[in-house]
C-alpha atoms as a PDB file:
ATOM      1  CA  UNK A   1       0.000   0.000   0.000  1.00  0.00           C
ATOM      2  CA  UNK A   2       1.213   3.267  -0.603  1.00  0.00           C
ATOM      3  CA  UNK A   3       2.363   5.961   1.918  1.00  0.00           C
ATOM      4  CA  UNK A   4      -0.976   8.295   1.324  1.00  0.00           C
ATOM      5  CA  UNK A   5      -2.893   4.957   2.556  1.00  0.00           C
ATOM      6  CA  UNK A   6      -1.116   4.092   5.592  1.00  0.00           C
ATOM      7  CA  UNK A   7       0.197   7.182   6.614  1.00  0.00           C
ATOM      8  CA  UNK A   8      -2.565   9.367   7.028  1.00  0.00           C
ATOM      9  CA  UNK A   9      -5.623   8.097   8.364  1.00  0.00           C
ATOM     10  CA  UNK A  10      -8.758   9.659   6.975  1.00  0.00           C
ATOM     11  CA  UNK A  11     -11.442  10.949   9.414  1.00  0.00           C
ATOM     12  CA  UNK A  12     -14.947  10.363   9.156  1.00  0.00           C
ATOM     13  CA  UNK A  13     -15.491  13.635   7.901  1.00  0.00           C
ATOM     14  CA  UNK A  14     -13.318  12.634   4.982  1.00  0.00           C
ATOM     15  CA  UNK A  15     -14.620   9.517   4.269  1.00  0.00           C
ATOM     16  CA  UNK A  16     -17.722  10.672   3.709  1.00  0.00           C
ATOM     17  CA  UNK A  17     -16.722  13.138   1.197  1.00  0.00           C
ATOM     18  CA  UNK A  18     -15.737  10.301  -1.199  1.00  0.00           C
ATOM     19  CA  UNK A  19     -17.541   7.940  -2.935  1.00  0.00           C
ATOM     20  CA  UNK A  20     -16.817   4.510  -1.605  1.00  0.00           C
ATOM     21  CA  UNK A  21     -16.329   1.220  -3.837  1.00  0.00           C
ATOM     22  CA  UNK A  22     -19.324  -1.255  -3.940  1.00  0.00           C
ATOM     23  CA  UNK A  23     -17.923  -4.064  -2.016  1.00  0.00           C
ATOM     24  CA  UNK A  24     -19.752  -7.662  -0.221  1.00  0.00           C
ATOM     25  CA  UNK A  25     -18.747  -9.145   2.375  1.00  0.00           C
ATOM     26  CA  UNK A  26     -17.038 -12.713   2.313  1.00  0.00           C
ATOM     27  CA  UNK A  27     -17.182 -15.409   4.932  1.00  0.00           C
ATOM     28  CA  UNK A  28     -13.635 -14.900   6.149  1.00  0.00           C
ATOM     29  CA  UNK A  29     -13.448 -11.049   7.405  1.00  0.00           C
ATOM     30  CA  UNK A  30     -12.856  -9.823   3.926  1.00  0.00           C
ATOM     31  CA  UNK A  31     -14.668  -7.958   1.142  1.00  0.00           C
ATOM     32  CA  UNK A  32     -14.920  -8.418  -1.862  1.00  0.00           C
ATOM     33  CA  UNK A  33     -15.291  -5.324  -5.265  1.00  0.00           C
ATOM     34  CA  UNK A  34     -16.279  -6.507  -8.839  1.00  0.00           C
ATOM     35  CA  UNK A  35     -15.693  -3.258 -10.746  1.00  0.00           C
ATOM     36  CA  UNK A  36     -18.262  -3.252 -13.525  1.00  0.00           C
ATOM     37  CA  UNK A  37     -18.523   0.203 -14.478  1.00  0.00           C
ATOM     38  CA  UNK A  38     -15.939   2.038 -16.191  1.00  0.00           C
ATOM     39  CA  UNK A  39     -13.568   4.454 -13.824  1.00  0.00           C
ATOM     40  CA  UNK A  40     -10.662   7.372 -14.560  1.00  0.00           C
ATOM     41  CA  UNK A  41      -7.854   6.437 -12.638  1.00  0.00           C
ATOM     42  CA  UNK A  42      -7.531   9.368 -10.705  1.00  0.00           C
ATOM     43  CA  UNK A  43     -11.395   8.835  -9.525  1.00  0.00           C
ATOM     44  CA  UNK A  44     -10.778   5.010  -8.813  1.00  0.00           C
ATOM     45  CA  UNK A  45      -7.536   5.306  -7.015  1.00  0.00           C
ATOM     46  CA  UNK A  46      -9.128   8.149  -4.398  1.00  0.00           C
ATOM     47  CA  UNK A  47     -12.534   5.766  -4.124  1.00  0.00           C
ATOM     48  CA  UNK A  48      -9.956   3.049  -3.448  1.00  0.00           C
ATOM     49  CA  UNK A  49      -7.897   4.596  -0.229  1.00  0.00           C
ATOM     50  CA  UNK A  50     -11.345   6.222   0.942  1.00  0.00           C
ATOM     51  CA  UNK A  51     -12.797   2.397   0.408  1.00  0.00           C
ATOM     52  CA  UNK A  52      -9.504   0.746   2.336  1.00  0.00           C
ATOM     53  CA  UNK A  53      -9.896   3.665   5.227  1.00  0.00           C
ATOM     54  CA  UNK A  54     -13.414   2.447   5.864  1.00  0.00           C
ATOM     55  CA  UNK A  55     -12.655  -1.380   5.373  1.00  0.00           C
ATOM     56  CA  UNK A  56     -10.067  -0.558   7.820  1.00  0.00           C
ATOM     57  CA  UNK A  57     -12.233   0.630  10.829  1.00  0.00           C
ATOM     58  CA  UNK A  58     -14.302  -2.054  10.429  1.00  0.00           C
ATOM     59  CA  UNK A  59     -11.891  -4.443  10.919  1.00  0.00           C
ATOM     60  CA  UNK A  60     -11.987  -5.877   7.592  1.00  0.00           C
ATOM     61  CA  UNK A  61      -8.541  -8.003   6.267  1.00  0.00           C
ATOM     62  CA  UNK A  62      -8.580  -9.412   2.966  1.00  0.00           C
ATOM     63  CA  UNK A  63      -9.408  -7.314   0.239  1.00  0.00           C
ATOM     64  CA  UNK A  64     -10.376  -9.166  -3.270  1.00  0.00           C
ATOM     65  CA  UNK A  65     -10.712  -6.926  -6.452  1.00  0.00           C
ATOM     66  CA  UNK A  66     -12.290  -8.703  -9.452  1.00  0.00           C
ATOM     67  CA  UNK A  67     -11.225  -6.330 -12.669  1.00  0.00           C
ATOM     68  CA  UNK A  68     -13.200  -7.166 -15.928  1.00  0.00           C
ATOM     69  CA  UNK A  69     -10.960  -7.006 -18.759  1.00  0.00           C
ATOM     70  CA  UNK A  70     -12.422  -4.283 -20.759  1.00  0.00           C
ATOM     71  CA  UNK A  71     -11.426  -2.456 -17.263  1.00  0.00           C
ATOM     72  CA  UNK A  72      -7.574  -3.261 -17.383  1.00  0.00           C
ATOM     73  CA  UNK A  73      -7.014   0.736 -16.945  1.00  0.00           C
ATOM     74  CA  UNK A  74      -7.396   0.153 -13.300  1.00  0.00           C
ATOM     75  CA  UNK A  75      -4.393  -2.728 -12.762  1.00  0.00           C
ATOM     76  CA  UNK A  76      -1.700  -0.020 -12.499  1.00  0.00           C
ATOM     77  CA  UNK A  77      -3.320   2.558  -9.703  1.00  0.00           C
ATOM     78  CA  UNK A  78      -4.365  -0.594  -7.982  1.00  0.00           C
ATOM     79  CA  UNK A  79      -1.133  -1.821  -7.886  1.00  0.00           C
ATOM     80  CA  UNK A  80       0.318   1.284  -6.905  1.00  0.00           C
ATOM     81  CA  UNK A  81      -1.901   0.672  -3.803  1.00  0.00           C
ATOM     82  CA  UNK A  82      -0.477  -2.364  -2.585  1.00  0.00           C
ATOM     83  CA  UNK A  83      -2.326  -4.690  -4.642  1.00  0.00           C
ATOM     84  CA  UNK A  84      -0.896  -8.092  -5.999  1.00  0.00           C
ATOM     85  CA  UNK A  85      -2.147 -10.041  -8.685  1.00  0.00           C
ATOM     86  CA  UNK A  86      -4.004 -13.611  -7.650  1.00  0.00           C
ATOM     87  CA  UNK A  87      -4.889 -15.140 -10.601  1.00  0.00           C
ATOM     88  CA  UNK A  88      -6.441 -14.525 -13.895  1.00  0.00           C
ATOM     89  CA  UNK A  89      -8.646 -15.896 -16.223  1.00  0.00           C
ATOM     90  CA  UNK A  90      -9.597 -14.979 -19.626  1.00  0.00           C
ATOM     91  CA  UNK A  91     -12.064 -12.217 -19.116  1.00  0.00           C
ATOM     92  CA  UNK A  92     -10.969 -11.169 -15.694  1.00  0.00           C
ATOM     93  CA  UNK A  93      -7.981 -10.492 -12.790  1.00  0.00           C
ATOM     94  CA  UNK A  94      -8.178 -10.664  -9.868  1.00  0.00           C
ATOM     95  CA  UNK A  95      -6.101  -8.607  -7.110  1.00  0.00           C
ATOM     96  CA  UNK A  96      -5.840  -8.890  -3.311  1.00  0.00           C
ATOM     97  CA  UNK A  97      -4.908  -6.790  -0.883  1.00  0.00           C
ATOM     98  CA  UNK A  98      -4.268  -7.751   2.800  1.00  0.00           C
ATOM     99  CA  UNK A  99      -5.521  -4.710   5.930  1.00  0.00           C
ATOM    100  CA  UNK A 100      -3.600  -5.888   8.821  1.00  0.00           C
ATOM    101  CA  UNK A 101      -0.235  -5.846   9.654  1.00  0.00           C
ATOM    102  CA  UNK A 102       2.204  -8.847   9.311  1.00  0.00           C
ATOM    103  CA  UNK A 103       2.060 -11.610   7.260  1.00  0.00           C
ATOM    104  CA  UNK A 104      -1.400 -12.153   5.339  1.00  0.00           C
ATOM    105  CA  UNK A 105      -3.181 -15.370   5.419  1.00  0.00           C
ATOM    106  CA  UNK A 106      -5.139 -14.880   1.670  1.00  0.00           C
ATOM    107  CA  UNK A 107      -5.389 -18.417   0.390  1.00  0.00           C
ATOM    108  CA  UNK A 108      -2.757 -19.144  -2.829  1.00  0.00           C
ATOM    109  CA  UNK A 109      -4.068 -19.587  -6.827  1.00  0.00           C
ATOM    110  CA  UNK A 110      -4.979 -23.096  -7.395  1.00  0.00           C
ATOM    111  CA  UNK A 111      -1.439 -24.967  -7.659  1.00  0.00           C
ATOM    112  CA  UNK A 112      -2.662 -28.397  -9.030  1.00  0.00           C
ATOM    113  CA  UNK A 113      -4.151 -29.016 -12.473  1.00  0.00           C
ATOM    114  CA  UNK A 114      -6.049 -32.473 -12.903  1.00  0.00           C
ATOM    115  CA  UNK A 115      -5.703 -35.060 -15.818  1.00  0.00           C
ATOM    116  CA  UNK A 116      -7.065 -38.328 -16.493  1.00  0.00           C
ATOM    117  CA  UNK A 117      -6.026 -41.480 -18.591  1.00  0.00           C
ATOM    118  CA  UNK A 118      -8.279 -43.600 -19.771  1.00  0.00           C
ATOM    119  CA  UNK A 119      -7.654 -47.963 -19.818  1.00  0.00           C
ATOM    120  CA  UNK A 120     -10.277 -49.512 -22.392  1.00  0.00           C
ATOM    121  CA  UNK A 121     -10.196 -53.264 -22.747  1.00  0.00           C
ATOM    122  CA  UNK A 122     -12.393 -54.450 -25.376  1.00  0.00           C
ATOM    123  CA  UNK A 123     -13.612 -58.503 -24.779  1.00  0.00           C
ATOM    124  CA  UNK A 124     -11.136 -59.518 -27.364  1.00  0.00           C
ATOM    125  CA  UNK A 125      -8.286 -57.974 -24.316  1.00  0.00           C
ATOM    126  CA  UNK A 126      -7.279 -55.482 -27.080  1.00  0.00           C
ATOM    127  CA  UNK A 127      -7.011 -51.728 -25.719  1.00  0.00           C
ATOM    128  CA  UNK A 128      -8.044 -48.298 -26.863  1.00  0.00           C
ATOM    129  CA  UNK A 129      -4.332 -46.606 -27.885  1.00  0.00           C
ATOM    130  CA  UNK A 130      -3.714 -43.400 -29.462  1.00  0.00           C
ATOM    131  CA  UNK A 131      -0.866 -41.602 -31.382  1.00  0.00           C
ATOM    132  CA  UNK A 132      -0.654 -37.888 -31.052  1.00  0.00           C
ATOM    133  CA  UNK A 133      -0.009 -35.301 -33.596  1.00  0.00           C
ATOM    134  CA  UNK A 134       1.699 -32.659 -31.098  1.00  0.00           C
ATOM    135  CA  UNK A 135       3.469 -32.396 -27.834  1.00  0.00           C
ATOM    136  CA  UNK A 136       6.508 -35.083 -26.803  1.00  0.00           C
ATOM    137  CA  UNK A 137       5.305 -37.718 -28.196  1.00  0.00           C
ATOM    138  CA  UNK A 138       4.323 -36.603 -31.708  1.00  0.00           C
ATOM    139  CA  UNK A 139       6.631 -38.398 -34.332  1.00  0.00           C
ATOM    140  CA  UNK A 140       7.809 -41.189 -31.868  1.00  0.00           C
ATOM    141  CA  UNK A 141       5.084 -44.052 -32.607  1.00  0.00           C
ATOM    142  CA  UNK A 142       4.285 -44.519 -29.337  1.00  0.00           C
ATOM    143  CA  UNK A 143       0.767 -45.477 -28.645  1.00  0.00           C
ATOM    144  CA  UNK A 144      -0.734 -44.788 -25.329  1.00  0.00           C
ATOM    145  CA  UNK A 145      -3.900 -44.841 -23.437  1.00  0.00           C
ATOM    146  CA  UNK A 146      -6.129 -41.451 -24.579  1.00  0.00           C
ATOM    147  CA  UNK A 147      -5.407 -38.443 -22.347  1.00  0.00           C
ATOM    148  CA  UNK A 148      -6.710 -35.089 -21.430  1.00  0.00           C
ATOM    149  CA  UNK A 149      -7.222 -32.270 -18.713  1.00  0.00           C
ATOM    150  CA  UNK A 150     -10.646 -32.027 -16.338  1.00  0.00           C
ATOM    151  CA  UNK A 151     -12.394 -28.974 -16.861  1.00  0.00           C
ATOM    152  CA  UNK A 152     -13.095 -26.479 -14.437  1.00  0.00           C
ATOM    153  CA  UNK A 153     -16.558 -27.959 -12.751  1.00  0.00           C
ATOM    154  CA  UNK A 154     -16.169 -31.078 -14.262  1.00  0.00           C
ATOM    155  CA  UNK A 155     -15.493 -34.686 -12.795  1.00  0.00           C
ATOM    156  CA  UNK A 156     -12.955 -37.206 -13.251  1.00  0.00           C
ATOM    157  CA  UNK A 157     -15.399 -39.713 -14.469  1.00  0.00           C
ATOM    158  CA  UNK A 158     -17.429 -37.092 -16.817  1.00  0.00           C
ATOM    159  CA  UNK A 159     -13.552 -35.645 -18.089  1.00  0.00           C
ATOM    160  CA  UNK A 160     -12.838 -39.435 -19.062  1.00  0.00           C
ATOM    161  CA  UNK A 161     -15.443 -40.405 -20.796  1.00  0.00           C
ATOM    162  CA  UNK A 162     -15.414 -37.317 -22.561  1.00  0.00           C
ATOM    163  CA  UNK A 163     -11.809 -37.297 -23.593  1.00  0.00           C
ATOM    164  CA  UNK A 164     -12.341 -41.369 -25.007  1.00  0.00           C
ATOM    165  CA  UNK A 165     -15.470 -39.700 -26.607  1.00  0.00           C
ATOM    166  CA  UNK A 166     -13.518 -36.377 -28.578  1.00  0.00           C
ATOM    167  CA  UNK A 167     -10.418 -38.376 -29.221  1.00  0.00           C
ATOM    168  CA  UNK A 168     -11.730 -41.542 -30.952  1.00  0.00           C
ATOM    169  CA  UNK A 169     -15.197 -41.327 -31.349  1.00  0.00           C
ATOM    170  CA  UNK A 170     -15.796 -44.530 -29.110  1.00  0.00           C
ATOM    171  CA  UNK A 171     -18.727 -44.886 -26.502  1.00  0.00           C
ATOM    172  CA  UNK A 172     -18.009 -45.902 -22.798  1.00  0.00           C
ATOM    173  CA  UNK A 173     -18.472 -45.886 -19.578  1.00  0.00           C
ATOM    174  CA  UNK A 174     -16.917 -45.196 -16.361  1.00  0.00           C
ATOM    175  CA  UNK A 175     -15.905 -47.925 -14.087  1.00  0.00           C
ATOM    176  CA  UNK A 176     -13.281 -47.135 -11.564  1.00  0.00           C
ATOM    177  CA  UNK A 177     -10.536 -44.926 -10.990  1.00  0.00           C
ATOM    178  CA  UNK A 178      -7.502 -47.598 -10.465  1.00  0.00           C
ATOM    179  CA  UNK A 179      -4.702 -45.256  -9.199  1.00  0.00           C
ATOM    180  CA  UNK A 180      -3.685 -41.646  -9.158  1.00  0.00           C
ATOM    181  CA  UNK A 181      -0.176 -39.871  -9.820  1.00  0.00           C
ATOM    182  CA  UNK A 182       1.028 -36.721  -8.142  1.00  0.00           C
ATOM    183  CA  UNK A 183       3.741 -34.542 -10.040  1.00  0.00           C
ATOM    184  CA  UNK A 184       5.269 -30.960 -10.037  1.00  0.00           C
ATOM    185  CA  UNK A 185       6.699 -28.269 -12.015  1.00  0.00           C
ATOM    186  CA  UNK A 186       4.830 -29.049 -14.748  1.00  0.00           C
ATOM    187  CA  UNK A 187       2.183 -27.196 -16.882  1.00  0.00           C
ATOM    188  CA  UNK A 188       3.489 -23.404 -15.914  1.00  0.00           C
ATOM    189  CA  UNK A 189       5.149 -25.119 -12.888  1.00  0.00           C
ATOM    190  CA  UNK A 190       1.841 -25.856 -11.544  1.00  0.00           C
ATOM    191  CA  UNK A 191       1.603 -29.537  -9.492  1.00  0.00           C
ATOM    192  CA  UNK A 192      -0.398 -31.685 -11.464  1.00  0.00           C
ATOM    193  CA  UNK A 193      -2.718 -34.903 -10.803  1.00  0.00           C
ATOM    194  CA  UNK A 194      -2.991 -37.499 -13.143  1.00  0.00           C
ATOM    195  CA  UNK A 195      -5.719 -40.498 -12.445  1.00  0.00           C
ATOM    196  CA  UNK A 196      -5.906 -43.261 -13.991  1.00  0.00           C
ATOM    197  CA  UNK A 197      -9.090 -44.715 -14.766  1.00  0.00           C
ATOM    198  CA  UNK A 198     -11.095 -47.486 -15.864  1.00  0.00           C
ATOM    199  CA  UNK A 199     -13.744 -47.215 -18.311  1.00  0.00           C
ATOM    200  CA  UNK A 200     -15.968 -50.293 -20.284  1.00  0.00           C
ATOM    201  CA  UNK A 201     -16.588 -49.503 -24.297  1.00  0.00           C
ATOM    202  CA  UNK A 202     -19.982 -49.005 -25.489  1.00  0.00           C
ATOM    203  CA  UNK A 203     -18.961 -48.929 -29.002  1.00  0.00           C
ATOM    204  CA  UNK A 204     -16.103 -49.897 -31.161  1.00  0.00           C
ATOM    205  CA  UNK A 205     -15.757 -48.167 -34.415  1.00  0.00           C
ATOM    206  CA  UNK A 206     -12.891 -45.503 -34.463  1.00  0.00           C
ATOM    207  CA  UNK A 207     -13.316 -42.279 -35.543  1.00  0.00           C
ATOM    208  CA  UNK A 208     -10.255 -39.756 -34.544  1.00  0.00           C
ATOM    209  CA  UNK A 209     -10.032 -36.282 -33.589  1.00  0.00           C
ATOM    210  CA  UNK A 210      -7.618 -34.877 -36.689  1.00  0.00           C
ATOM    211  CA  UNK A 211      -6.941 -31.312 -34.383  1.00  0.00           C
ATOM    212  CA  UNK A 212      -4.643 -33.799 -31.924  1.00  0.00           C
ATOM    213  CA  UNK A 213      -4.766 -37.577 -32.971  1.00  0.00           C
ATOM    214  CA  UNK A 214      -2.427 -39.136 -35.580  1.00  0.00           C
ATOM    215  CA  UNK A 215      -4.521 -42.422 -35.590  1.00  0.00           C
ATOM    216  CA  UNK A 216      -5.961 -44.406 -32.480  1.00  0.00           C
ATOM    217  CA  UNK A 217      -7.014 -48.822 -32.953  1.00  0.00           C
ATOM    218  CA  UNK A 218      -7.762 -51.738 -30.959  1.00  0.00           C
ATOM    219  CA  UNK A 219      -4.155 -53.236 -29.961  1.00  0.00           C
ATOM    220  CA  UNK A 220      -3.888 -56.480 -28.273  1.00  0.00           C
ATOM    221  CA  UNK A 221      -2.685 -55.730 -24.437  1.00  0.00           C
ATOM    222  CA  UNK A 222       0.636 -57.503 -24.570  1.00  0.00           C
ATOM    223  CA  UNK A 223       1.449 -55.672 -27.257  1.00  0.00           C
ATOM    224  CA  UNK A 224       0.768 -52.626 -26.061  1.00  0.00           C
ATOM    225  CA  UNK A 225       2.832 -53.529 -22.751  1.00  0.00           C
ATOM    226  CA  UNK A 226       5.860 -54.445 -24.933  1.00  0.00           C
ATOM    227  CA  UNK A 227       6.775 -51.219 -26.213  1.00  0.00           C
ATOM    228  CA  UNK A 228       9.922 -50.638 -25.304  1.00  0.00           C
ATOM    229  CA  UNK A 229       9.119 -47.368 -24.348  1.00  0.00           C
ATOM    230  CA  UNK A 230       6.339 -48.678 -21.682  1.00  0.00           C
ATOM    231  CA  UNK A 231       9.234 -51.007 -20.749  1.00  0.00           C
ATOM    232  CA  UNK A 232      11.675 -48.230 -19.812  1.00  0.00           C
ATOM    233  CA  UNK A 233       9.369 -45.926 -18.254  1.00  0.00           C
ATOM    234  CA  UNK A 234       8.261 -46.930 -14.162  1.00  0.00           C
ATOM    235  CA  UNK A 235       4.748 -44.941 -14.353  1.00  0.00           C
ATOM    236  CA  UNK A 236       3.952 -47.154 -17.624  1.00  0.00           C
ATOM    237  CA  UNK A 237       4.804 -50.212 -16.085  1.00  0.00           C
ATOM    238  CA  UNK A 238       3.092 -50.100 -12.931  1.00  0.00           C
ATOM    239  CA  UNK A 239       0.228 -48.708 -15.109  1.00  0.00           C
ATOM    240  CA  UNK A 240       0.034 -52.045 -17.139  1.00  0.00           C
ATOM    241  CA  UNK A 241       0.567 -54.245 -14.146  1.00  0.00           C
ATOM    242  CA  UNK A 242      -2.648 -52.351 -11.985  1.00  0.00           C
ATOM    243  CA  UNK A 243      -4.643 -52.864 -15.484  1.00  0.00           C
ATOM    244  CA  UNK A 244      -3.932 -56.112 -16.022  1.00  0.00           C
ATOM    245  CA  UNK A 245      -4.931 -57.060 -12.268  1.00  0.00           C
ATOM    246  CA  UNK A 246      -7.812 -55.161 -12.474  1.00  0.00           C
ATOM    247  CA  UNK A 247      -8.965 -57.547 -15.618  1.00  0.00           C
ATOM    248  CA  UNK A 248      -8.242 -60.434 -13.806  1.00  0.00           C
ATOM    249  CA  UNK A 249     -10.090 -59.393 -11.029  1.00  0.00           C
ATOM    250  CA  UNK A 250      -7.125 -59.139  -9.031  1.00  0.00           C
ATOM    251  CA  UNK A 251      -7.411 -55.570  -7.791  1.00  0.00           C
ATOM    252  CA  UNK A 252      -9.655 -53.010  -6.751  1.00  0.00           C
ATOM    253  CA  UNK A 253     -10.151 -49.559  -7.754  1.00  0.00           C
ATOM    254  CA  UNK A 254     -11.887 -46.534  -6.314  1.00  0.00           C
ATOM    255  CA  UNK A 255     -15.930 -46.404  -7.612  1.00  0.00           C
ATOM    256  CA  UNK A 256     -17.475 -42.423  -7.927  1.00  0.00           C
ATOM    257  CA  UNK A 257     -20.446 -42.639  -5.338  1.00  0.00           C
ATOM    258  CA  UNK A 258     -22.602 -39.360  -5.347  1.00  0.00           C
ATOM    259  CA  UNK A 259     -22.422 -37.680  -2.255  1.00  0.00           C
ATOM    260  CA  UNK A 260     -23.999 -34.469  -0.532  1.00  0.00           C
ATOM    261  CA  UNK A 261     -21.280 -31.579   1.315  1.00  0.00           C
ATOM    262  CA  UNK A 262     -21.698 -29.611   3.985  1.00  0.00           C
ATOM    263  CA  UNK A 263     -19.706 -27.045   2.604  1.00  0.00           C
ATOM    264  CA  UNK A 264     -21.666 -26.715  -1.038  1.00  0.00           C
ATOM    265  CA  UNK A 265     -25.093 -27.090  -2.620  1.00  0.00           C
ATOM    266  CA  UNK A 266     -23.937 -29.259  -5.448  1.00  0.00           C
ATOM    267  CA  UNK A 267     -23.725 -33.382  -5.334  1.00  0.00           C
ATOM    268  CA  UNK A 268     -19.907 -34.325  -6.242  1.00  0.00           C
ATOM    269  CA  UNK A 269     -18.309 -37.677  -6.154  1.00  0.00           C
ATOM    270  CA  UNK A 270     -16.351 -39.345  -3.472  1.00  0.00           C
ATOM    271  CA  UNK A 271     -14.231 -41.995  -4.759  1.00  0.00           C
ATOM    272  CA  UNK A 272     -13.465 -45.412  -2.813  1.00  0.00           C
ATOM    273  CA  UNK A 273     -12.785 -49.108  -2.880  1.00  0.00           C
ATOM    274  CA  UNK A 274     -16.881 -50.107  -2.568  1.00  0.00           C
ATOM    275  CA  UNK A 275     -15.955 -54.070  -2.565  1.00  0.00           C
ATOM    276  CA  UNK A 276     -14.296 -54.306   0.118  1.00  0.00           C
ATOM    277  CA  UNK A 277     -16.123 -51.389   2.021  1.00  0.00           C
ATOM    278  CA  UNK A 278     -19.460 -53.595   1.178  1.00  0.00           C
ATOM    279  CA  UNK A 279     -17.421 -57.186   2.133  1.00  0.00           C
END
């Protein structure tokens, strides 16, 4: 924050000679400003201290400022304030600013980005590969199990069945999640988790996705587990191993049972091993 903000504490005399911003109040002591009307600078910058002077006597501590895009000409002044950016998404940043002194306790951006792989076994034991046509594998002939990114709001077994869905056409549907992976520093040095799942086809005629698929086919299992590349690699092998106990009904996985939350309106999934919960 600058010096104008924390050295010279406006009186209420003051404060009510300037327009404040429109702010709500969040569960955890903080406010929170959407700006959706466009400002000068100058204007938003003296709305801003009068708004932080007020926030201030009223104990407030985090301060969250959502700025539209088309409002972009108010990152700078903010900043100037003492306001750091959070995060941002396409239409929209979002700053924070912390009242008290010391160290502030304003949660971090989301640090973990989830992915899914998808194991299809057909009744012949042949699996659903893919080649891609960009990223590290493009060019290498490796085939692999389809892959993808969940959407924001989506689940791990909707994500899956969609990826199988947009990458080769094929019908299935979600059986288990057999393991998960946790890495770092990857996508913009953001954690990511990677679950491996189980799915049953519905359907078996191939159709690929051109925008990111080279070609995709049935391919018996064993020869899917002999590349040498799925030899070399740890991840890949323990990957085959897990699959090929879970087909001979060896293992268990982790089944997505709809569930209620105390902490949100919407039904989500918890996932865990129902067999031998049930046994």
């Amino acid at each position: 924050m600058s010096a104008s903000t924390n050295s010279t504490p406006m009186n209420e005399q003051v404060l009510q000679d300037y327009k404040l911003l429109d702010a709500i109040n969040d569960r955890y002591g903080g406010v929170v400003v959407e700006v959706t009307e466009p400002l000068e600078s100058t204007l938003f910058t003296s709305m801003l201290r009068a708004s932080i002077a007020r926030w201030r006597q009223q104990g407030k501590k985090g301060v969250w400022i959502k700025l539209p895009i088309q409002h972009a000409n108010l990152v700078d002044p903010a900043v100037k304030e003492g306001f750091w950016y959070h995060h941002a998404e396409p239409n929209y940043l979002m700053l924070c600013y912390w009242i008290p002194e010391g160290t502030h306790t304003l949660p971090a951006n989301a640090s973990h980005r989830v992915c899914i792989g998808a194991f299809v076994m057909n009744e012949k034991r042949e699996v659903l590969v893919v080649q891609e046509n960009r990223g590290r594998f493009r060019g290498t002939g490796l085939w692999k199990f389809p892959t993808g990114v969940v959407d924001e709001g989506e689940d791990i077994c909707t994500a899956a069945v969609r990826e199988v869905k947009e990458e080769t056409a094929v019908d299935t549907k979600f059986i288990e999640v057999l393991a998960f992976r946790q890495s770092h520093k990857a996508f913009f040095d953001k954690s990511d988790i990677f679950f491996l799942c189980l799915l049953e086809p519905l359907s078996s005629e191939i159709q690929i996705q051109e925008t990111e698929i080279e070609a995709a086919k049935w391919m018996p299992f064993k020869e899917y587990a002999s590349q040498p590349f799925v030899q070399k690699h740890e991840l890949l092998k323990y990957s085959v191993d897990i699959c090929l106990a879970k087909k001979d009904g060896k293992y268990s996985g982790f089944s997505p049972v709809p569930t209620s939350s105390a902490f949100s309106d919407e039904n989500n999934y918890m996932y865990f091993n129902t067999r031998d919960l049930e046994g």
